[in-house]
C-alpha atoms as a PDB file:
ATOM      1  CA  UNK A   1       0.000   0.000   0.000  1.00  0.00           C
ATOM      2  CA  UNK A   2       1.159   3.536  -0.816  1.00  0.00           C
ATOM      3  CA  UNK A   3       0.617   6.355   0.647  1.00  0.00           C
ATOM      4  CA  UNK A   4       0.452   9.819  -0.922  1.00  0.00           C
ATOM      5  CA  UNK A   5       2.436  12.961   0.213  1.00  0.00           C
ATOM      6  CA  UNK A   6       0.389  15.454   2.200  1.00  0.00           C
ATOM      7  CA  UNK A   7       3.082  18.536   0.955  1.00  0.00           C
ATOM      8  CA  UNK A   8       2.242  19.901  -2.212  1.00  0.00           C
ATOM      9  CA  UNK A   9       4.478  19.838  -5.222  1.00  0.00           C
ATOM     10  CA  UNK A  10       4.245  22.827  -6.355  1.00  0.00           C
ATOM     11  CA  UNK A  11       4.296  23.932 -10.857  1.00  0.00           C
ATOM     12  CA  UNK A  12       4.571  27.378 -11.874  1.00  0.00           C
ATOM     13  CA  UNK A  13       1.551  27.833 -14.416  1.00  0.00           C
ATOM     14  CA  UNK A  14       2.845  27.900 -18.382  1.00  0.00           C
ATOM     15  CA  UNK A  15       0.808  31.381 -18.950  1.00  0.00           C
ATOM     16  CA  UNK A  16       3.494  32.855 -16.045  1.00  0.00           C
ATOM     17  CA  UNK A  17       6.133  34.883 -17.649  1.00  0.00           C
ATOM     18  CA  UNK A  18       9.315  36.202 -15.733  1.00  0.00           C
ATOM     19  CA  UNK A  19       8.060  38.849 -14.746  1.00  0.00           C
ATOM     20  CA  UNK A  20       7.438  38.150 -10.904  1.00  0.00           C
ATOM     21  CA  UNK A  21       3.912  37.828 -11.897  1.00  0.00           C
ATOM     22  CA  UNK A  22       3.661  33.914 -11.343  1.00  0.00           C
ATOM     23  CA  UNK A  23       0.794  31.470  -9.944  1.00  0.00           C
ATOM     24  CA  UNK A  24       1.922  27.957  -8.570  1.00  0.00           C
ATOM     25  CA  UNK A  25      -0.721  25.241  -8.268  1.00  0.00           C
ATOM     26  CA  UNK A  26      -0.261  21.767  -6.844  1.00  0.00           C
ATOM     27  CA  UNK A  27      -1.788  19.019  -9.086  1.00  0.00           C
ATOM     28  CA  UNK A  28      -0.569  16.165  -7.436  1.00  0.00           C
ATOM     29  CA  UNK A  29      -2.811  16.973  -4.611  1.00  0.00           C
ATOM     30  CA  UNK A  30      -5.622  18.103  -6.813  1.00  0.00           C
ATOM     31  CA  UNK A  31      -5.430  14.547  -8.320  1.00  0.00           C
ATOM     32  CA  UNK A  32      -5.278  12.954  -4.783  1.00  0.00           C
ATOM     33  CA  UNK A  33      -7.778  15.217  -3.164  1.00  0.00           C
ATOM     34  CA  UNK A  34     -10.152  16.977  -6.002  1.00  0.00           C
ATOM     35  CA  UNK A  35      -8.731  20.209  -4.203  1.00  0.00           C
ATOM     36  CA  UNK A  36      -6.811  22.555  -5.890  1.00  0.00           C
ATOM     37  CA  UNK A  37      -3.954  24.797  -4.176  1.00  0.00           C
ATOM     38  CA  UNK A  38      -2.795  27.914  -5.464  1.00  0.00           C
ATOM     39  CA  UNK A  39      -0.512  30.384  -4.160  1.00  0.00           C
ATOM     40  CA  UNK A  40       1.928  33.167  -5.066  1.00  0.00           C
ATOM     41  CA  UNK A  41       4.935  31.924  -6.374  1.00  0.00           C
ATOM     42  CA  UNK A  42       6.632  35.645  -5.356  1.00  0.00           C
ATOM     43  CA  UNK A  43       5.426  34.467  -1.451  1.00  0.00           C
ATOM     44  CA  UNK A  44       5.567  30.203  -1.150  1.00  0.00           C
ATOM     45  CA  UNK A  45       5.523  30.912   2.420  1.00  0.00           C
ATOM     46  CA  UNK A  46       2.088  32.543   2.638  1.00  0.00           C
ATOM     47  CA  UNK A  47      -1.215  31.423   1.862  1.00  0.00           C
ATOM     48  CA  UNK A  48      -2.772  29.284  -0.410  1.00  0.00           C
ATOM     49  CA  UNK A  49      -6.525  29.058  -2.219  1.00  0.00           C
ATOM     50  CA  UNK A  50      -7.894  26.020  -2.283  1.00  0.00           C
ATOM     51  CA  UNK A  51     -10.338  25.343  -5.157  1.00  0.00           C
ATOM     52  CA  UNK A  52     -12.768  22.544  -5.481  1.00  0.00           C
ATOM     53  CA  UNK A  53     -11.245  21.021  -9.019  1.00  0.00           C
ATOM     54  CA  UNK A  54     -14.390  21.457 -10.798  1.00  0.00           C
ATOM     55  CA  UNK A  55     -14.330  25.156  -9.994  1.00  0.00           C
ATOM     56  CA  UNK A  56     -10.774  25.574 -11.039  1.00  0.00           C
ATOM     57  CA  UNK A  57     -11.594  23.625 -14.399  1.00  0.00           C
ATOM     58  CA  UNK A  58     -14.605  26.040 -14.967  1.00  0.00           C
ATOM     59  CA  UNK A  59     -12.234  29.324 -13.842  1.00  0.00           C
ATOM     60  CA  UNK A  60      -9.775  27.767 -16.456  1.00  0.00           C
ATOM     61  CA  UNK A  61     -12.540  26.806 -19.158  1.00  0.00           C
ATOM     62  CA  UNK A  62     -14.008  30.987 -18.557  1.00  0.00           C
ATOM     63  CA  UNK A  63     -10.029  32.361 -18.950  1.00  0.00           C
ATOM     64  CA  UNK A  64      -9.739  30.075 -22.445  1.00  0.00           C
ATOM     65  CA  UNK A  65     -12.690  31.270 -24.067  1.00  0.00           C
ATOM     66  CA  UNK A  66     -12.149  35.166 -23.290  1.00  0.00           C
ATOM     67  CA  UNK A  67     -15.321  35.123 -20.649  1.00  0.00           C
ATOM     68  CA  UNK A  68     -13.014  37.915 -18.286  1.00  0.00           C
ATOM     69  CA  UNK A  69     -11.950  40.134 -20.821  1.00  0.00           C
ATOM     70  CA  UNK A  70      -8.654  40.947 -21.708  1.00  0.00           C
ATOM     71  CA  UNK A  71      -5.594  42.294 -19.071  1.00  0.00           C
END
């Protein structure tokens, strides 16, 4: 039996750029838990959202299709 790691592993999202203005999820524990972190990569030590996974996939789905706008 295995056993899965409580601490996050944490991947920078591929729409970051270098600009300090990064977001981090953690999908190894949305995977194990249907919860999805996300935090500030400019601040791992601080807080972090947690996001039922269906909510993050419809936030996700809404950002593809242009439902927000533009930045």
């Amino acid at each position: 039996m295995t056993t899965e790691s409580t601490t996050p592993q944490w991947v920078k999202s591929s729409y970051s750029d270098n600009g300090g203005t990064c977001v981090e999820w953690a999908p190894t524990t949305a995977s194990a838990t249907g919860i999805v972190p996300v935090r500030d990569s400019k601040n791992p030590g601080g807080p972090a959202l947690s996001f039922p996974a269906a909510a993050f996939a419809a936030f996700v789905a809404g950002l593809q299709a242009g439902d927000f706008g533009a930045a």
